[in-house]
Structures are given as structure tokens and as C-alpha cells.
N, C-alpha and C. Protein backbone atom coordinates (compact mmCIF):
# COMPACT_ATOMS: atom_id res chain seq x y z
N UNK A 1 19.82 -1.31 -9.37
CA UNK A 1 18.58 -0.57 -9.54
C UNK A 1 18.96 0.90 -9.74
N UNK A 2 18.25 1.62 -10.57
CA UNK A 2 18.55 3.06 -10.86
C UNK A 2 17.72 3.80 -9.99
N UNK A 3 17.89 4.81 -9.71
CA UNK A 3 17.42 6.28 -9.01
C UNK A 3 16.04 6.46 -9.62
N UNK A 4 15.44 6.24 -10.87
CA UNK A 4 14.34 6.57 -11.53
C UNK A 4 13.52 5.08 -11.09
N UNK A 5 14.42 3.89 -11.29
CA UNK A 5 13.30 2.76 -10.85
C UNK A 5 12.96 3.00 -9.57
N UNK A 6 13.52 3.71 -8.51
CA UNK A 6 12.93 3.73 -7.33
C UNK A 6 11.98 4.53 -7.57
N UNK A 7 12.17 5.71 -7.82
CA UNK A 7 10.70 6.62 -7.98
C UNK A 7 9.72 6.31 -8.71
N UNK A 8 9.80 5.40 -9.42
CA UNK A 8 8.78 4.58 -10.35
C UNK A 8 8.00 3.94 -9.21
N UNK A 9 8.50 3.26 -8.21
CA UNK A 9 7.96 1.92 -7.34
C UNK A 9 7.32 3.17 -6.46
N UNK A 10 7.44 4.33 -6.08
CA UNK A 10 6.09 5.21 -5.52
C UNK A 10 7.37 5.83 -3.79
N UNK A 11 8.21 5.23 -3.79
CA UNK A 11 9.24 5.66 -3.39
C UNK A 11 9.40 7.26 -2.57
N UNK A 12 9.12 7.78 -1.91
CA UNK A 12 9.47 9.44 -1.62
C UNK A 12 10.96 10.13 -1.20
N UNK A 13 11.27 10.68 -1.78
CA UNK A 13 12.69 11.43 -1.78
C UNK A 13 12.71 12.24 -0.60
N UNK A 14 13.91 12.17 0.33
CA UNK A 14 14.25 12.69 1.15
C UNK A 14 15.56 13.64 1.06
N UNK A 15 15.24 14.69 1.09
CA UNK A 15 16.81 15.31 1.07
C UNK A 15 17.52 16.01 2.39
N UNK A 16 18.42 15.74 2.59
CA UNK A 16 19.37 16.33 3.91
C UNK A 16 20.25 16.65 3.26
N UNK A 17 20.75 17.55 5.01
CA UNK A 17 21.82 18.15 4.80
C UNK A 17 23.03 17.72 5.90
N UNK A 18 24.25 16.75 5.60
CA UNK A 18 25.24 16.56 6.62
C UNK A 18 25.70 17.63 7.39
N UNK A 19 26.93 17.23 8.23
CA UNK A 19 27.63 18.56 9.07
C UNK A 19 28.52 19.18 8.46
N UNK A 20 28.61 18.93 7.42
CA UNK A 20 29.54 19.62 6.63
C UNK A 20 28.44 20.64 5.59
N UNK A 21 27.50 20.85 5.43
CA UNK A 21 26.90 21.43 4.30
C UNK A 21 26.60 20.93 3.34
N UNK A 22 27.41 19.16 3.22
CA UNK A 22 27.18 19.02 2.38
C UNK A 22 25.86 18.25 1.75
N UNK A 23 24.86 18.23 0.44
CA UNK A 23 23.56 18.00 0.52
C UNK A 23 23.49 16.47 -0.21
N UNK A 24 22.61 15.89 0.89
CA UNK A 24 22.64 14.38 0.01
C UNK A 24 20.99 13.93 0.01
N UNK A 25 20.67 12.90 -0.73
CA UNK A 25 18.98 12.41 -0.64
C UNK A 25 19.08 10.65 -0.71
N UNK A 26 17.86 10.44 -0.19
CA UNK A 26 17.58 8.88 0.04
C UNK A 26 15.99 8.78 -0.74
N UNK A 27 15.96 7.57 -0.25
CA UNK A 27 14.08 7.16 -1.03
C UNK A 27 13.90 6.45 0.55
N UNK A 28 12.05 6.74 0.93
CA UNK A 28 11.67 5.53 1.80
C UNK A 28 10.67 5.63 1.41
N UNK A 29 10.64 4.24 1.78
CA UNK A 29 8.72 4.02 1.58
C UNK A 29 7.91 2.95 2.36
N UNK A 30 7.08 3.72 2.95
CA UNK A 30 6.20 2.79 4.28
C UNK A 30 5.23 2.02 3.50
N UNK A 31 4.94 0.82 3.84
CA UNK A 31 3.91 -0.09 3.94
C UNK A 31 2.97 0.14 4.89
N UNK A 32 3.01 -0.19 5.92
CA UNK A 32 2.32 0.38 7.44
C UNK A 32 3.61 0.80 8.36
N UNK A 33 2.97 1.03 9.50
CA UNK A 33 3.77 1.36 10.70
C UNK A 33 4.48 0.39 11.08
N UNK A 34 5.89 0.30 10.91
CA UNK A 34 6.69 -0.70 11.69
C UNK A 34 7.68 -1.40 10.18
N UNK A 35 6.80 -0.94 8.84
CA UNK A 35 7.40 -1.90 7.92
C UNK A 35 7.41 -1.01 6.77
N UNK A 36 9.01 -0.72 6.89
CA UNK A 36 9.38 0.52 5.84
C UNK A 36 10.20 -0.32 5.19
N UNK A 37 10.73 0.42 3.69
CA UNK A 37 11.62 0.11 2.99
C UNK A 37 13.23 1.80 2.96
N UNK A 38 13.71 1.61 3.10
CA UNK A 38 15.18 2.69 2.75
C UNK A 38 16.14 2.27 1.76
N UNK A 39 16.33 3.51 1.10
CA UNK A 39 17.38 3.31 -0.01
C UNK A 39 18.36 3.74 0.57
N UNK A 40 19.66 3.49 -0.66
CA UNK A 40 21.25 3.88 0.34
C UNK A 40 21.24 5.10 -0.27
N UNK A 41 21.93 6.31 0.28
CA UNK A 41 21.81 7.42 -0.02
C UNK A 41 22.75 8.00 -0.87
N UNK A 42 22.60 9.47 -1.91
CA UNK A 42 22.89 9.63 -2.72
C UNK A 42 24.85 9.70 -2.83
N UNK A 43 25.28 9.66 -1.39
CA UNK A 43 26.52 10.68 -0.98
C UNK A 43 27.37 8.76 -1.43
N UNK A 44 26.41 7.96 -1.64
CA UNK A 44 27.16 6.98 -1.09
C UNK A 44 27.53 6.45 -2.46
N UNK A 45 26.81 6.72 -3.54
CA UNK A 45 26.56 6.11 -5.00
C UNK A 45 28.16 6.76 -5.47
N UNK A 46 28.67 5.78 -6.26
CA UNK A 46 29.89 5.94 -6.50
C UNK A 46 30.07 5.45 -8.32
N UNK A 47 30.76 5.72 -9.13
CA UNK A 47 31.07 5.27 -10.75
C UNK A 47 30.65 3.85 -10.29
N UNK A 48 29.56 3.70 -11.03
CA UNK A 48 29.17 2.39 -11.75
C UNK A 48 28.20 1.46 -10.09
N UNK A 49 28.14 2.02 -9.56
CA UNK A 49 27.58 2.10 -7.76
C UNK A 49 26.05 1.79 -8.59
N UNK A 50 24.79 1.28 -7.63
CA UNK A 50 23.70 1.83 -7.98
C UNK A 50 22.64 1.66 -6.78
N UNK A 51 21.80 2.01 -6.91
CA UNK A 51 20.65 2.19 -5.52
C UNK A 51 20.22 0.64 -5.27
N UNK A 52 19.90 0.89 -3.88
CA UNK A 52 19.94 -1.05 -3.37
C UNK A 52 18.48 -0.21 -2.51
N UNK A 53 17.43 -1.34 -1.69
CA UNK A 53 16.70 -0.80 -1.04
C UNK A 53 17.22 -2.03 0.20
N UNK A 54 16.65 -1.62 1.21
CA UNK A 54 16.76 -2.26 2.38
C UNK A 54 15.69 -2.58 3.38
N UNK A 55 15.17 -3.35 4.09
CA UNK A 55 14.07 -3.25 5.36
C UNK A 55 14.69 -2.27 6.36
N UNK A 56 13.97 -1.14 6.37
CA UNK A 56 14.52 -0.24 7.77
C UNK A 56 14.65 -0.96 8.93
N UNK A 57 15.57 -0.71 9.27
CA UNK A 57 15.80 -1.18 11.11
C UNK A 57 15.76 -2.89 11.18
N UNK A 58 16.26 -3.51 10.07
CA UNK A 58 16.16 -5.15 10.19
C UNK A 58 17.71 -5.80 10.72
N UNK A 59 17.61 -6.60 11.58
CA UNK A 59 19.14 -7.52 11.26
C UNK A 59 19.12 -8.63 11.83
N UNK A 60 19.36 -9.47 10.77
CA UNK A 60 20.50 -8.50 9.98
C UNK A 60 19.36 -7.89 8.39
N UNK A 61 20.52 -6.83 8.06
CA UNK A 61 20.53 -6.21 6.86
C UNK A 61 19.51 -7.56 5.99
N UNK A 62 18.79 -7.19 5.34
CA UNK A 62 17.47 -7.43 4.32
C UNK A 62 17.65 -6.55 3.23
N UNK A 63 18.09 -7.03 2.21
CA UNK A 63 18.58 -5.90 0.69
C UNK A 63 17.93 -6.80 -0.63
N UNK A 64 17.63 -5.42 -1.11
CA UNK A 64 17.10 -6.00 -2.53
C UNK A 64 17.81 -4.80 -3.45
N UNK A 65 18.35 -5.60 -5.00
CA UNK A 65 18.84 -4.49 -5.55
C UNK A 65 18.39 -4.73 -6.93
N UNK A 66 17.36 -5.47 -7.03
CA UNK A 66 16.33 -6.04 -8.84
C UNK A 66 14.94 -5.16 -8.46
N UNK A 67 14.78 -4.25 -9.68
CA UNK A 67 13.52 -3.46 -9.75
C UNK A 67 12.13 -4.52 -9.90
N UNK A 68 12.15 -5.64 -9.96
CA UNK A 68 11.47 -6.44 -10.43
C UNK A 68 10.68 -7.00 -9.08
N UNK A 69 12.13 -7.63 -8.31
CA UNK A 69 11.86 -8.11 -6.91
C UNK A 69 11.15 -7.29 -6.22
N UNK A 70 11.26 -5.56 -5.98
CA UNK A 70 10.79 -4.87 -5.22
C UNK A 70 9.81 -4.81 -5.26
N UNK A 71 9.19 -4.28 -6.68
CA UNK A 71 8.12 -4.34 -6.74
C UNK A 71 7.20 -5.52 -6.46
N UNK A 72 7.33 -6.62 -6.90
CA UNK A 72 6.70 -7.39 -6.50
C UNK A 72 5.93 -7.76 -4.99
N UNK A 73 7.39 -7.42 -4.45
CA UNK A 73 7.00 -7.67 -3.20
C UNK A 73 6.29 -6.58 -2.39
N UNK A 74 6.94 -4.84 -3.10
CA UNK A 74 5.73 -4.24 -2.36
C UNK A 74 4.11 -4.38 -2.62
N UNK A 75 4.19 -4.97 -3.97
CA UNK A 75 2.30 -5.33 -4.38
C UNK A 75 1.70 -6.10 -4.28
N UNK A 76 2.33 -7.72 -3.48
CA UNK A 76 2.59 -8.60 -2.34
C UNK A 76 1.90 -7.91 -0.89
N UNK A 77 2.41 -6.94 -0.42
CA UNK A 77 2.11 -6.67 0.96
C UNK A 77 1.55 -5.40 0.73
N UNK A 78 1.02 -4.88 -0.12
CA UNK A 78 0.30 -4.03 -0.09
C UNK A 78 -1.29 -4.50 -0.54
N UNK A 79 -1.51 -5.96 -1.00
CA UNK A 79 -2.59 -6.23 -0.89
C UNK A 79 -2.91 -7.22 0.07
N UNK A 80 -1.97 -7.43 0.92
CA UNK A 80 -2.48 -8.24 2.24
C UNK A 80 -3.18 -6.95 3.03
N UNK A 81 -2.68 -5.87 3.03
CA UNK A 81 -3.27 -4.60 4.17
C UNK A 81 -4.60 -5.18 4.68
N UNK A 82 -4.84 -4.99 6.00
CA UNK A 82 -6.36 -5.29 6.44
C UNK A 82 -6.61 -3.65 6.40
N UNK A 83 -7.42 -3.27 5.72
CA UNK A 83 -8.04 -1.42 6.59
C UNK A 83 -9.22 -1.95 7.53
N UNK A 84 -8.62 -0.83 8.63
CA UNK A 84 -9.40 -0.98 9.16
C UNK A 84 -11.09 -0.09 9.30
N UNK A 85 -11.97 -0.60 9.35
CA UNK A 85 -12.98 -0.53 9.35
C UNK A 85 -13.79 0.37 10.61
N UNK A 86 -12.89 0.45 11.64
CA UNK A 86 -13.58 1.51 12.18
C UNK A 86 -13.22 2.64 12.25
N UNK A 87 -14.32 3.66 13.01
CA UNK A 87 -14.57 5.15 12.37
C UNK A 87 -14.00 5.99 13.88
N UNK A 88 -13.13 7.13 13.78
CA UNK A 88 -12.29 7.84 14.57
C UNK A 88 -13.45 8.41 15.75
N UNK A 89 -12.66 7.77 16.89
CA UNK A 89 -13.93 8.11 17.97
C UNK A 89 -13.21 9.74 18.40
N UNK A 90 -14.47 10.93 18.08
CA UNK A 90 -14.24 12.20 18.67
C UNK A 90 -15.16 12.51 20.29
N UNK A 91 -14.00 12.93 21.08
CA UNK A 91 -14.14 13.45 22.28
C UNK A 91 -14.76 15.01 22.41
């Protein structure tokens, strides 16, 4: 998967900075609370390397690396969402 198909799939760029200075970026992207997706980060992409996404915090490891699959599946679980329906109680 390329760097542009992630930002296509709605993806948000994260950029840091290691202990060395040196500057690297990732992609995540939440579904709800508890059920994110993470990309491998830029420091890690190597000649002919390419972006994989992952389930945050799963194991084991859960990887997808077909622009096709991802999407699918985030537009899969993005139309199960229940919203919820009630209204923010102010104190």
C-alpha cells in the first residue's frame, strides 16, 4: 500500500519527533473508542518497503497491506456504528 492510498482511506498524519531529532510520521485512524487502525511509520519504510496498516494494540499483530481490503473493511464498520441518540445532560 502507498503513503497516498492511506490518505485517500481518510487516514490522519501524525508527525514526531525521536530522541535523536530525528523527524518521522505515521497514519491512524479511529472507528470508535477502543478500535483504531495504525500505520508503520515513515523512519521504518525502506527501498521498495511500503505502508502496511495494523489493529492498534491487537495480539497478536492484525495487518493489512491491500488498499482494497482496508477500505472495505473500514466502510464495513463504519456502517455498523449505532449513534447514539441521546442528548448531553448539562449540570
Amino acid at each position: 500500500m502507498t503513503e497516498k492510498e492511506i490518505q485517500l482511506l481518510g487516514f490522519e498524519r501524525n508527525d514526531e519527533e525521536d530522541l535523536y531529532d530525528n523527524n518521522y510520521r505515521y497514519y491512524s485512524y479511529t472507528v470508535a473508542m477502543g478500535l483504531q487502525f495504525i500505520s508503520n511509520s515513515s523512519d521504518e519504510i525502506k527501498d521498495g518497503d511500503e505502508w502496511y496498516i495494523d489493529f492498534f494494540n491487537s495480539d497478536p499483530t492484525i495487518r493489512f497491506t491491500e488498499f482494497g481490503e482496508v477500505q472495505a473493511l473500514i466502510n464495513l464498520l463504519e456502517k455498523r456504528i449505532i449513534k447514539s441518540d441521546t442528548k448531553e445532560f448539562k449540570v
